[in-house]
N, C-alpha and C. Protein backbone atom coordinates (compact mmCIF):
# COMPACT_ATOMS: atom_id res chain seq x y z
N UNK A 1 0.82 -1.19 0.00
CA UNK A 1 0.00 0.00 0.00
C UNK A 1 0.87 1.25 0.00
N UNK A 2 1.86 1.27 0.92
CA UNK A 2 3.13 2.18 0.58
C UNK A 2 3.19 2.92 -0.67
N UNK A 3 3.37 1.38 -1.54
CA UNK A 3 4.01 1.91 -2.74
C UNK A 3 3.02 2.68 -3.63
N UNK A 4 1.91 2.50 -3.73
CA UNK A 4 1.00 3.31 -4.11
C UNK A 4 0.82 4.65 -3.58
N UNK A 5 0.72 4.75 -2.11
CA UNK A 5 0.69 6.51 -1.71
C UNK A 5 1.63 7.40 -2.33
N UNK A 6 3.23 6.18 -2.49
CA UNK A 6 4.38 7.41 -2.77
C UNK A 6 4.36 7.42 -4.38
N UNK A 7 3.52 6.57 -5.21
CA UNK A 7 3.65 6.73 -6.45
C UNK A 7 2.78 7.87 -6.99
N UNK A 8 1.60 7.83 -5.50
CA UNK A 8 0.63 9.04 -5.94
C UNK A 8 0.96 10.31 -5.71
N UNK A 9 2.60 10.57 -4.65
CA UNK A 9 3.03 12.25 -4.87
C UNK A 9 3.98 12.58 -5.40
N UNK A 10 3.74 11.42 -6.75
CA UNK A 10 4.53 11.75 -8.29
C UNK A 10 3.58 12.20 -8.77
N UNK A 11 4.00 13.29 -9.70
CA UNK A 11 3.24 13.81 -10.79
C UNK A 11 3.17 13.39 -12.11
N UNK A 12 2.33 13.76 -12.84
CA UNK A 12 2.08 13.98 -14.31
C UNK A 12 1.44 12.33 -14.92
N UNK A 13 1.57 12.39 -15.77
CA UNK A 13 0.50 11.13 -17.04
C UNK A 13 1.69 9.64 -16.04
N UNK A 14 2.76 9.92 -16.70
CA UNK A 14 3.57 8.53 -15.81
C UNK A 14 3.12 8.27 -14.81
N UNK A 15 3.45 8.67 -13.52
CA UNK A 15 2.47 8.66 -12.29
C UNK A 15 0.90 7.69 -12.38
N UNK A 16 -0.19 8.37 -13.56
CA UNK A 16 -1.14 8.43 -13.06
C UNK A 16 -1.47 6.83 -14.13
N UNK A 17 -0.41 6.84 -15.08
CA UNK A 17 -0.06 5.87 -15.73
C UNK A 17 -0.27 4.31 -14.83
N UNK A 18 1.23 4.49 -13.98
CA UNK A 18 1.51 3.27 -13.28
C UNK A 18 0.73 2.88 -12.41
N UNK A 19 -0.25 3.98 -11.59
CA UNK A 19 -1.26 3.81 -10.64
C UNK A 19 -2.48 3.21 -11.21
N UNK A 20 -2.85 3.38 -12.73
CA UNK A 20 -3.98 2.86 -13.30
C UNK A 20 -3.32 1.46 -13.67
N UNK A 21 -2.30 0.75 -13.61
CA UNK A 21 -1.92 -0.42 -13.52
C UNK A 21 -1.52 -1.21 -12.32
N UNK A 22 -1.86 -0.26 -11.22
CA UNK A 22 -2.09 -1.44 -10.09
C UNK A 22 -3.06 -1.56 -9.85
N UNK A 23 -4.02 -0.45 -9.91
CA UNK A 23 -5.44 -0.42 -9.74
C UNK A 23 -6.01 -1.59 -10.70
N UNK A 24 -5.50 -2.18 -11.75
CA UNK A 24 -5.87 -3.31 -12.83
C UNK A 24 -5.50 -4.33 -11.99
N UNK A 25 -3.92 -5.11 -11.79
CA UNK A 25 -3.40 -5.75 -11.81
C UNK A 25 -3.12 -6.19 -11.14
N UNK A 26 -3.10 -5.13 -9.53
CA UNK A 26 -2.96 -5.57 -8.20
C UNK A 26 -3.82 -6.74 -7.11
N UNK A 27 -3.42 -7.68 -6.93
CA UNK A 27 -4.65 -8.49 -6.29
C UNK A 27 -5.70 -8.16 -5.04
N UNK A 28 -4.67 -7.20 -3.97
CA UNK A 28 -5.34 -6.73 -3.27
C UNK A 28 -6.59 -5.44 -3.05
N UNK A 29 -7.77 -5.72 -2.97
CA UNK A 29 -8.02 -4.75 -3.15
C UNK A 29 -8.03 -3.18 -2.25
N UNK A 30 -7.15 -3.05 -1.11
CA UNK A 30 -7.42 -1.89 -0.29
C UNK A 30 -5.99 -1.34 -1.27
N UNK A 31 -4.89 -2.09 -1.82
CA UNK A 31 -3.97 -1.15 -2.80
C UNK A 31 -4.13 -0.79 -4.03
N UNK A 32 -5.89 -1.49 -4.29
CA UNK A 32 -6.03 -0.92 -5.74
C UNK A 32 -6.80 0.72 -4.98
N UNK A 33 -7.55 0.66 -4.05
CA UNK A 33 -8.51 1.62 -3.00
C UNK A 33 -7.21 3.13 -3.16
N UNK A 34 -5.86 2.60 -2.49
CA UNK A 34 -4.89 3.75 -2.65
C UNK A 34 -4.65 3.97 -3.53
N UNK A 35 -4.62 3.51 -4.89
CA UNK A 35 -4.08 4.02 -6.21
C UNK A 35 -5.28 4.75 -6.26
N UNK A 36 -6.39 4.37 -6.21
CA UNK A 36 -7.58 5.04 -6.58
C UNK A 36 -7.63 6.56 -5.91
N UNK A 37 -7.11 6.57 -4.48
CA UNK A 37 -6.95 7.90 -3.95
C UNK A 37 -6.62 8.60 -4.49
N UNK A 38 -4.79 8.09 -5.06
CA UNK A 38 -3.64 8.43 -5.31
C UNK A 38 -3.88 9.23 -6.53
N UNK A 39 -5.09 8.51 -7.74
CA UNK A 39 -5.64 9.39 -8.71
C UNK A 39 -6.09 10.49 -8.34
N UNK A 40 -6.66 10.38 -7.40
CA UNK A 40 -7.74 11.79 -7.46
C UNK A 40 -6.65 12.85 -6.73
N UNK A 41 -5.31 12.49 -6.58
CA UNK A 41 -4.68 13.80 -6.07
C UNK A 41 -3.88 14.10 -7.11
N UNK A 42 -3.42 12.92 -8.38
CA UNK A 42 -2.86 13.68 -9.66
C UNK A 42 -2.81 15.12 -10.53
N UNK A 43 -1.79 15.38 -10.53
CA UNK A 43 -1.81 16.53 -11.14
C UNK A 43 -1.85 16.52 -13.07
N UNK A 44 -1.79 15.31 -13.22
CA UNK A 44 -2.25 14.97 -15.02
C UNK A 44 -3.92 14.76 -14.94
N UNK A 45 -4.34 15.83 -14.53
CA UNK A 45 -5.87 15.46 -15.00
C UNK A 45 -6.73 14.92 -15.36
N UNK A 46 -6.09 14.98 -17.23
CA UNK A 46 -6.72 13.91 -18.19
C UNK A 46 -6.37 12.42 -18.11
N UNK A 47 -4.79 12.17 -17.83
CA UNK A 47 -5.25 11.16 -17.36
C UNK A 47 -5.75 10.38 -16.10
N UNK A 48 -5.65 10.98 -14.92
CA UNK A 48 -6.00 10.59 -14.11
C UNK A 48 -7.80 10.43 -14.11
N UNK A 49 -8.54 11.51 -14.85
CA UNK A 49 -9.68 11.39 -15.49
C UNK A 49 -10.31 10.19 -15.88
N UNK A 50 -9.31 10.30 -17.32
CA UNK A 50 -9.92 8.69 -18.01
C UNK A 50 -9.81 7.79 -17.25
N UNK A 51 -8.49 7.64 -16.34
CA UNK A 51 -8.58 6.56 -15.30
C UNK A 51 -9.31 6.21 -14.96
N UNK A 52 -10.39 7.02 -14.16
CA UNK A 52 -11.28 6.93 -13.06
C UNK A 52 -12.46 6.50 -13.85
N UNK A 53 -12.38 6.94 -15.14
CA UNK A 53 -13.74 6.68 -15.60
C UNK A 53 -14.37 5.52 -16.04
N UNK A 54 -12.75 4.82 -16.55
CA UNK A 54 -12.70 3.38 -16.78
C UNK A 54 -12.76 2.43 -15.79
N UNK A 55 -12.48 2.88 -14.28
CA UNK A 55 -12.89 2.00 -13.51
C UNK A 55 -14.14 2.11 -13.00
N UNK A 56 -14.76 3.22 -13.05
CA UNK A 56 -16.29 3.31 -12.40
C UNK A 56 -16.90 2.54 -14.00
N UNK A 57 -16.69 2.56 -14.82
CA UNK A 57 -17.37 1.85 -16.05
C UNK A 57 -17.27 0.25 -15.79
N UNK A 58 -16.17 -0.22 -15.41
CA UNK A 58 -15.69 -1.09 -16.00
C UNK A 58 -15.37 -2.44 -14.55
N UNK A 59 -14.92 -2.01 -13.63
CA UNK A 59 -13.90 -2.56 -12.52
C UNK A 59 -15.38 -3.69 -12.01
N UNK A 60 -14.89 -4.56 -11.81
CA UNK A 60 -16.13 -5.66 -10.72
C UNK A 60 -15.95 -5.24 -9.43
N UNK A 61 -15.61 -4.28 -8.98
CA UNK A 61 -15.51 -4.48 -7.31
C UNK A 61 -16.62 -3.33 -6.90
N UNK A 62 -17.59 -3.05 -6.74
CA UNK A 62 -18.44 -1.97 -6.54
C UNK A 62 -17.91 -0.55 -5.28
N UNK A 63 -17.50 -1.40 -4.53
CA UNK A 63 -16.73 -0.10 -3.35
C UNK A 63 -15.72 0.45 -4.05
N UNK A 64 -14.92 -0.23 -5.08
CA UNK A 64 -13.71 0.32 -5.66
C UNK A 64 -14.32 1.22 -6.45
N UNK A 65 -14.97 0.86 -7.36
CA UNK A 65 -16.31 2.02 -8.40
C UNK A 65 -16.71 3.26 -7.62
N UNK A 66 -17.49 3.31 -6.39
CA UNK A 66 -17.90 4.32 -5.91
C UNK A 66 -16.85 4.69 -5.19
N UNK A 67 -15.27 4.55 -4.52
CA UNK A 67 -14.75 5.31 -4.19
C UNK A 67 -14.29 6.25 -5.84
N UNK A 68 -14.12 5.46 -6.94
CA UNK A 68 -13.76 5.97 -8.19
C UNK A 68 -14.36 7.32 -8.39
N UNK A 69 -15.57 7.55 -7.85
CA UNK A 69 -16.74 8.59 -8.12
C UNK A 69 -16.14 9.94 -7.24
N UNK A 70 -15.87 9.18 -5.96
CA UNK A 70 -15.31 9.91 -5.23
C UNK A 70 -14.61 10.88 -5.21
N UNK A 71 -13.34 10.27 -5.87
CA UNK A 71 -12.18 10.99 -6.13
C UNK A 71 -12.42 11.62 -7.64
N UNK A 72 -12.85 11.10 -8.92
CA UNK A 72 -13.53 11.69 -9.87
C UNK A 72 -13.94 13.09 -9.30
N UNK A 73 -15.17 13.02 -8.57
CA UNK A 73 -15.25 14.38 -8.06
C UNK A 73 -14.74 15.68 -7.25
N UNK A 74 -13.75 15.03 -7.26
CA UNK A 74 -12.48 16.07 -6.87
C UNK A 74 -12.61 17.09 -7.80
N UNK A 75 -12.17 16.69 -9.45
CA UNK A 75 -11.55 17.53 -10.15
C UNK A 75 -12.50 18.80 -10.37
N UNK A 76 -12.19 20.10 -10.85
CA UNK A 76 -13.34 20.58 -11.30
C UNK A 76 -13.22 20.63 -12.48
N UNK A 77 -14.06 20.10 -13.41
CA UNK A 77 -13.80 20.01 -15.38
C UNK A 77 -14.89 19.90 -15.44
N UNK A 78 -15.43 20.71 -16.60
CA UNK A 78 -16.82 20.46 -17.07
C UNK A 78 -17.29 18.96 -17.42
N UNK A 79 -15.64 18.38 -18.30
CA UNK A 79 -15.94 17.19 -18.49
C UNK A 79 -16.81 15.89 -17.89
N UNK A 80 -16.23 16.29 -16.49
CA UNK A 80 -16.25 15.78 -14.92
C UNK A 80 -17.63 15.51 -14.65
N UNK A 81 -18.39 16.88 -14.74
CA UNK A 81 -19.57 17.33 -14.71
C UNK A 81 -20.17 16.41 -15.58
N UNK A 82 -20.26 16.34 -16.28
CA UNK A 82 -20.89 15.43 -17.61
C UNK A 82 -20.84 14.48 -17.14
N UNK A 83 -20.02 13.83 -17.06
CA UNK A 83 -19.67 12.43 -16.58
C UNK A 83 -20.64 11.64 -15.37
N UNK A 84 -20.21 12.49 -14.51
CA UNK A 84 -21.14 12.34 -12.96
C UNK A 84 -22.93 12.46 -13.24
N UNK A 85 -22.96 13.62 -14.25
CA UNK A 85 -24.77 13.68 -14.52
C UNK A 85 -25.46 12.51 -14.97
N UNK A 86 -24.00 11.78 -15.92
CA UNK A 86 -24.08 10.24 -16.83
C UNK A 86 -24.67 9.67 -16.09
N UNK A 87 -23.31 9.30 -14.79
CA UNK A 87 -23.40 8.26 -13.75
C UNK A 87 -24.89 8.32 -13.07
N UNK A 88 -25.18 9.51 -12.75
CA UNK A 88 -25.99 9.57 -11.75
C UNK A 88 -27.92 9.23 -12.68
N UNK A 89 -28.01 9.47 -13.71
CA UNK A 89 -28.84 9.04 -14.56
C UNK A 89 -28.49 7.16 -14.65
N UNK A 90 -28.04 6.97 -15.10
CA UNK A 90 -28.07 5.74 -16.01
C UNK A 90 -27.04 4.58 -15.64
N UNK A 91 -26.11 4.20 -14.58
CA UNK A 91 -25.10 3.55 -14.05
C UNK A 91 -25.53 2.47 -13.55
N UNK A 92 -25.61 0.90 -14.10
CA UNK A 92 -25.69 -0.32 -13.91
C UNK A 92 -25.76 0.10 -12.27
N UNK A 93 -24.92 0.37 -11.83
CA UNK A 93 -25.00 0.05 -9.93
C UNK A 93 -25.28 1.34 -9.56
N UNK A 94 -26.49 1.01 -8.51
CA UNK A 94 -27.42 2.22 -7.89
C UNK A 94 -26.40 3.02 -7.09
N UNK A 95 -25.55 2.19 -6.37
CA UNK A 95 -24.72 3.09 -5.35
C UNK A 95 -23.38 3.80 -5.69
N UNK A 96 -23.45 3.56 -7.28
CA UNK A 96 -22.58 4.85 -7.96
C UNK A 96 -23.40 5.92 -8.42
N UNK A 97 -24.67 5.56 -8.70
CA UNK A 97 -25.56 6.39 -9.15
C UNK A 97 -25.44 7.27 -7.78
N UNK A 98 -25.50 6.86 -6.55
CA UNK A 98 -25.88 7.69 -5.42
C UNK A 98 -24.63 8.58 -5.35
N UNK A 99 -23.28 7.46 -5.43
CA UNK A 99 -22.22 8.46 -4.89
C UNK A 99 -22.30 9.60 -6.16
N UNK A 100 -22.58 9.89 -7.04
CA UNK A 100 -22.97 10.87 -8.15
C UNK A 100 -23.74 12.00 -8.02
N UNK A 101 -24.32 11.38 -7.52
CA UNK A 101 -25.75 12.43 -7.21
C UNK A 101 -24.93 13.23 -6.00
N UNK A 102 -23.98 12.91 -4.63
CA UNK A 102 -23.81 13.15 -3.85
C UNK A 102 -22.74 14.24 -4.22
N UNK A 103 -22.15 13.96 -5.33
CA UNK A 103 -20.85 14.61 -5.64
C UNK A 103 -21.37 15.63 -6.75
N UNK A 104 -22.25 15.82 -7.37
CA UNK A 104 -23.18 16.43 -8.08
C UNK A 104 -23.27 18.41 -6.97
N UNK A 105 -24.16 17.52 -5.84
CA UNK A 105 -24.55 18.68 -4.71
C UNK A 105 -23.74 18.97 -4.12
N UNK A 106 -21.87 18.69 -4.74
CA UNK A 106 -21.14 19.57 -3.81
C UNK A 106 -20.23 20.54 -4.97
N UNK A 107 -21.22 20.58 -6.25
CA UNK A 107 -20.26 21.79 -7.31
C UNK A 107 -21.18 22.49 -7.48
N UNK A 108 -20.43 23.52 -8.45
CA UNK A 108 -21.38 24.79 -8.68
C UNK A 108 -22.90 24.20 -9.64
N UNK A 109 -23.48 24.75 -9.35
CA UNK A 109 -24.86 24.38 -9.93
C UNK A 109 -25.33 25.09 -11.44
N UNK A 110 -25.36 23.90 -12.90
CA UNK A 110 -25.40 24.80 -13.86
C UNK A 110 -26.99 24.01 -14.14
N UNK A 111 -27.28 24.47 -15.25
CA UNK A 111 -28.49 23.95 -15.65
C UNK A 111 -28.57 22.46 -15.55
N UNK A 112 -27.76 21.73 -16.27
CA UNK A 112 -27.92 20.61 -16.82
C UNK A 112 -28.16 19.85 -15.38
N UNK A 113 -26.99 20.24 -14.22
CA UNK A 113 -26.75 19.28 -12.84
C UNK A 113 -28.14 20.17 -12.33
N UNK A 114 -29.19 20.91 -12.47
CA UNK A 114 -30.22 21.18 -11.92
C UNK A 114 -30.99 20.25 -12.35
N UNK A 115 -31.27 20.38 -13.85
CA UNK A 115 -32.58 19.95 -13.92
C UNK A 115 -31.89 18.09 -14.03
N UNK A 116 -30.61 17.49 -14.19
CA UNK A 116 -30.92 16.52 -13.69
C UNK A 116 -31.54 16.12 -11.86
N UNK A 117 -30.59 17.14 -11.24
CA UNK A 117 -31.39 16.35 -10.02
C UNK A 117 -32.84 16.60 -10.04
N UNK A 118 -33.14 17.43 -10.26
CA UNK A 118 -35.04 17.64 -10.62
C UNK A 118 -35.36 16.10 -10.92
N UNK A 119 -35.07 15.80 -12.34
CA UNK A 119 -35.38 14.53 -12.75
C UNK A 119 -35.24 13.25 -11.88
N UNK A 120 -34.39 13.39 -11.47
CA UNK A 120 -34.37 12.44 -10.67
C UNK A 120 -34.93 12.78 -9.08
N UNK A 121 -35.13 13.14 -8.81
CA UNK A 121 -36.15 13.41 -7.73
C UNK A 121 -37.64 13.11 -8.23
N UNK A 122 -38.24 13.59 -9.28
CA UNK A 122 -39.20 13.39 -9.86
C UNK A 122 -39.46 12.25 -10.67
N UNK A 123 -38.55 11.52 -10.89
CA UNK A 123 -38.76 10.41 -11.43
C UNK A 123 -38.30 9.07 -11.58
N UNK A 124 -37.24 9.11 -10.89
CA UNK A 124 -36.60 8.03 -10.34
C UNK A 124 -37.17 7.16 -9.30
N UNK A 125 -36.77 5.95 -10.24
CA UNK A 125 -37.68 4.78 -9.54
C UNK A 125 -36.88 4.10 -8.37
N UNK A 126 -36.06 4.75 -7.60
CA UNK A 126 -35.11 4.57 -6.36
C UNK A 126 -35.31 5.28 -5.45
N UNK A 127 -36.61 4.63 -4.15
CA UNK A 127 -36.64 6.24 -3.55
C UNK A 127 -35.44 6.78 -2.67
N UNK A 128 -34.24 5.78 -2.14
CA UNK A 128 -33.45 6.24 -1.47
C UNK A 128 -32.41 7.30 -2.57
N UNK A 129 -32.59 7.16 -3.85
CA UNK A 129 -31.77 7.64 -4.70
C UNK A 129 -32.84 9.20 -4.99
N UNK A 130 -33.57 9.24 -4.82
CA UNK A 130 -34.58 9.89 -5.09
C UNK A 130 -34.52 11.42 -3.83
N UNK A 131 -33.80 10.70 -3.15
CA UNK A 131 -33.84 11.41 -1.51
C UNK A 131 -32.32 12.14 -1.56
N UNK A 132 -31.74 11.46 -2.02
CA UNK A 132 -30.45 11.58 -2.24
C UNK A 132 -30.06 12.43 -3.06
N UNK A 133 -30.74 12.18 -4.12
CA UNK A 133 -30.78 14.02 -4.71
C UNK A 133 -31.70 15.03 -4.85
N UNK A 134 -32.27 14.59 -3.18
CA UNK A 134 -32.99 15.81 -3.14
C UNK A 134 -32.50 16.72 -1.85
N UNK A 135 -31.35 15.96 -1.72
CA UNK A 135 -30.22 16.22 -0.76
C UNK A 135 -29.41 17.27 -1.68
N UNK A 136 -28.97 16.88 -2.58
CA UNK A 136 -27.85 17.04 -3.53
C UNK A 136 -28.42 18.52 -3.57
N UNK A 137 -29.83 18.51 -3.51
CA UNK A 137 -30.72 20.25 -4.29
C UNK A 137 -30.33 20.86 -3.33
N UNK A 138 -30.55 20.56 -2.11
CA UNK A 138 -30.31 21.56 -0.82
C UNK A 138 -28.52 21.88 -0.55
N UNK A 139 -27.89 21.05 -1.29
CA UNK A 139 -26.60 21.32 -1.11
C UNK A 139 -25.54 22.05 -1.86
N UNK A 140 -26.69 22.56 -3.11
CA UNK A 140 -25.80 23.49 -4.42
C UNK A 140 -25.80 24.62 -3.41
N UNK A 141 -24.83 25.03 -4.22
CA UNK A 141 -23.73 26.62 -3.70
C UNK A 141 -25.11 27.77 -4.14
N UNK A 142 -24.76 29.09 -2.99
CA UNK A 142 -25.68 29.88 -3.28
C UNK A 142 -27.36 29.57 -3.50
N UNK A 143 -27.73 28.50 -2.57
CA UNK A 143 -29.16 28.34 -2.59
C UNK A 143 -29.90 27.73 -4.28
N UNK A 144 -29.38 27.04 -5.19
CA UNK A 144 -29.88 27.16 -6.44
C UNK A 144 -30.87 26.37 -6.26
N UNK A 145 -30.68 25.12 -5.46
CA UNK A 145 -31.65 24.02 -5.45
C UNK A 145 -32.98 24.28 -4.76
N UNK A 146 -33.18 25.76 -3.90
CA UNK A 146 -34.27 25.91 -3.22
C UNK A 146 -35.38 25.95 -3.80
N UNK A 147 -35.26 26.16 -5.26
CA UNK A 147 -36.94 26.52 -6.13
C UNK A 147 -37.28 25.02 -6.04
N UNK A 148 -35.98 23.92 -6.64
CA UNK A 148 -36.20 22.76 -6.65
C UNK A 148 -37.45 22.07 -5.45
N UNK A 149 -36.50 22.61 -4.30
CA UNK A 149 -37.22 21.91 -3.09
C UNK A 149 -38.62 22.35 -2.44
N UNK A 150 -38.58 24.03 -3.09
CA UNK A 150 -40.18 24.49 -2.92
C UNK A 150 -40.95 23.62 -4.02
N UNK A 151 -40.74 23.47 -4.89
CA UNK A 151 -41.45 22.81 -5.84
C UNK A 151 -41.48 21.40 -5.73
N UNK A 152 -40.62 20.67 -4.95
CA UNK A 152 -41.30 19.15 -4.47
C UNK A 152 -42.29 19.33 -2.82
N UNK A 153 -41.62 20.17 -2.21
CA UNK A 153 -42.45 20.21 -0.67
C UNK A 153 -43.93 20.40 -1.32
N UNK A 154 -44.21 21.22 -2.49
CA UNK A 154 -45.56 21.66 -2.80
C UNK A 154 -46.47 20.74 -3.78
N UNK A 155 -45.69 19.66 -4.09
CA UNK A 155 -46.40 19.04 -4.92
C UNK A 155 -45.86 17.27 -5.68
N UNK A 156 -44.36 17.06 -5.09
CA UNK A 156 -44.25 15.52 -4.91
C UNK A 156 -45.55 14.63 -4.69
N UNK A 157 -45.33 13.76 -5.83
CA UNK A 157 -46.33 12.32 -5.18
C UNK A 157 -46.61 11.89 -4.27
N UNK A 158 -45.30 11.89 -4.12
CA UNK A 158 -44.53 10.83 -2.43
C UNK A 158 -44.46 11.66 -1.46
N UNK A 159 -45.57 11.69 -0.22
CA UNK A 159 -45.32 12.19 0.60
C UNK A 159 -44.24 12.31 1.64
N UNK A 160 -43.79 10.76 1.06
CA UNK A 160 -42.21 11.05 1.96
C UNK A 160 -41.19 12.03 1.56
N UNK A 161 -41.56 12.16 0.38
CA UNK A 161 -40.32 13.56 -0.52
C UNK A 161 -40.90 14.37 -0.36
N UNK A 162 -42.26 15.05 -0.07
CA UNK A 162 -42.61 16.11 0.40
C UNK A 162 -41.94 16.81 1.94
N UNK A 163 -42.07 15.86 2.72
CA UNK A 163 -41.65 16.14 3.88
C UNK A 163 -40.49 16.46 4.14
N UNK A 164 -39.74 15.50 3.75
CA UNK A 164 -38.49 15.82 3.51
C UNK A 164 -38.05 16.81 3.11
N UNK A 165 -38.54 17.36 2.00
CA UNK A 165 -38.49 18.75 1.12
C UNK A 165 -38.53 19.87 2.00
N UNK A 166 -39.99 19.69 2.94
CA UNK A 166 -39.93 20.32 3.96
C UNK A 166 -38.87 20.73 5.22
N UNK A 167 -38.43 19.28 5.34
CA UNK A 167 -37.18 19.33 6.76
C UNK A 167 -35.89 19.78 5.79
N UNK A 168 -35.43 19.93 4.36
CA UNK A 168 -34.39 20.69 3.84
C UNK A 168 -34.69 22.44 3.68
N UNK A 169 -36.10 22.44 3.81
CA UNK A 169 -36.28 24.11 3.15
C UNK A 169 -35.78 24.30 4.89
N UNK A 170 -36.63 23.91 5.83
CA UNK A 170 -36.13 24.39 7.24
C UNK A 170 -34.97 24.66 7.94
N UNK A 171 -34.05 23.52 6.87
CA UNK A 171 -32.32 23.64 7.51
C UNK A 171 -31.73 25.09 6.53
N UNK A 172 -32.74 25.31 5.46
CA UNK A 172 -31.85 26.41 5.20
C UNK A 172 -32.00 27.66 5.29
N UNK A 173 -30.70 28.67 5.11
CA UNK A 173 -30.57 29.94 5.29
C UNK A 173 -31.48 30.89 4.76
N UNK A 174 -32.07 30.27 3.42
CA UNK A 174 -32.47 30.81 2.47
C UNK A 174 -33.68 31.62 2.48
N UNK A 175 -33.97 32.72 2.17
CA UNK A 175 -34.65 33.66 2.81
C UNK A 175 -36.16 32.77 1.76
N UNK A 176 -36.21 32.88 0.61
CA UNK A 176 -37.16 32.35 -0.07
C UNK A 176 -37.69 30.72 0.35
N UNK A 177 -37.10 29.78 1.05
CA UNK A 177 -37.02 28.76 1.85
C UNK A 177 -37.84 29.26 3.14
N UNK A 178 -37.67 29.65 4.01
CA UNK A 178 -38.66 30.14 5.06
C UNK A 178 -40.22 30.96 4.40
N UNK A 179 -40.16 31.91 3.13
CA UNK A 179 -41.39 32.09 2.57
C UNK A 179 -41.78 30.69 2.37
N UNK A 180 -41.38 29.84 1.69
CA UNK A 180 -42.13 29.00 1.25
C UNK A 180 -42.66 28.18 2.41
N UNK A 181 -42.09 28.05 3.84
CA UNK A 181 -42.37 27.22 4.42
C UNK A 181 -43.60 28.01 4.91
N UNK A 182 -43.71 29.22 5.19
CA UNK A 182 -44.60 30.07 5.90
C UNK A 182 -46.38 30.19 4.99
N UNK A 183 -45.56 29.84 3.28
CA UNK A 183 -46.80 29.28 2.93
C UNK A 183 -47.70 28.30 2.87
N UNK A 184 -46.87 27.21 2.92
CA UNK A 184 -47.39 25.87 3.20
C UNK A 184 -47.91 25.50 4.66
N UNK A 185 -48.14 26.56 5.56
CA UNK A 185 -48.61 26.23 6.74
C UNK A 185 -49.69 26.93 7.12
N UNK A 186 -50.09 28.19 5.85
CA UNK A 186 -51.11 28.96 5.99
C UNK A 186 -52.47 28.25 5.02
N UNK A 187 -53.02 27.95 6.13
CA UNK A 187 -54.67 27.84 5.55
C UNK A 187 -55.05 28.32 4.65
């Protein structure tokens, strides 16, 4: 495991090179876990990128996949962005889909990562995944997700995502978040 931490505070494509070949080749899996770290602190981007992407695509070990997401979401690249909206839509295993969604609600909030978590709050047939990014709404920068969450507290199917909607507008700062709560309690 050593040898992986110190290969990860080498820099550049070589580095991120040799680490995507233990992460293959290595039998153990807590030293494929450190290469996987070891990516997400690379300073070659792209490849440390594709790395990651090929193992959340590709790798059989599912904890190794969603730490992949993990560290993936380190970087900030639009690319990145894309990627994660992928995951979090459409990813054979639900609990990369989640770690996605999770890593989603901790960047800046553009359209596309809005109205996916919308979608998936609204339509996702996972309700813990469903919850999860309706977490993700309450957790964009500068309040973006609050229209989101007035607009499920007021009208979700699922009363359990209503409520919920409710106990996120309450945790927040957000001045339009307390209107909304102040409406939903008036007769």
């Amino acid at each position: 495991m050593e040898a992986a931490e110190t290969i990860g505070e080498l820099e550049g494509a070589a580095a991120a090179e040799l680490l995507a070949e233990i992460v293959a080749r290595h039998p153990r899996v807590e030293v494929q876990m450190e290469a996987v770290e070891a990516l997400g602190d690379n300073h070659d981007h792209a490849t440390a990128i594709q790395t990651l992407r090929g193992l959340i695509e590709n790798h059989p070990n599912g904890e190794l996949r969603q730490h992949a997401v993990d560290q993936l979401g380190e970087f900030e690249d639009p690319d990145v962005t894309a990627a994660l909206l992928e995951y979090a839509r459409r990813h054979r295993d639900v609990e990369v889909r989640r770690r996605a969604v999770e890593r989603l609600g901790e960047r800046e909030a553009g359209s596309a990562t809005l109205e996916a978590l919308r979608a998936l709050v609204r339509d996702d047939p996972d309700a813990d995944l469903r919850e999860e990014a309706l977490e993700a709404l309450a957790e964009l920068h500068d309040g973006a997700g609050v229209p989101a969450l007035i607009e499920t507290a007021r009208s979700h199917a699922d009363r359990r995502m209503r409520m919920r909607a409710i106990e996120l507008l309450g945790e927040s700062e957000d001045p339009r978040a307390l209107e909304a709560l102040r409406n939903l309690i008036r007769p």
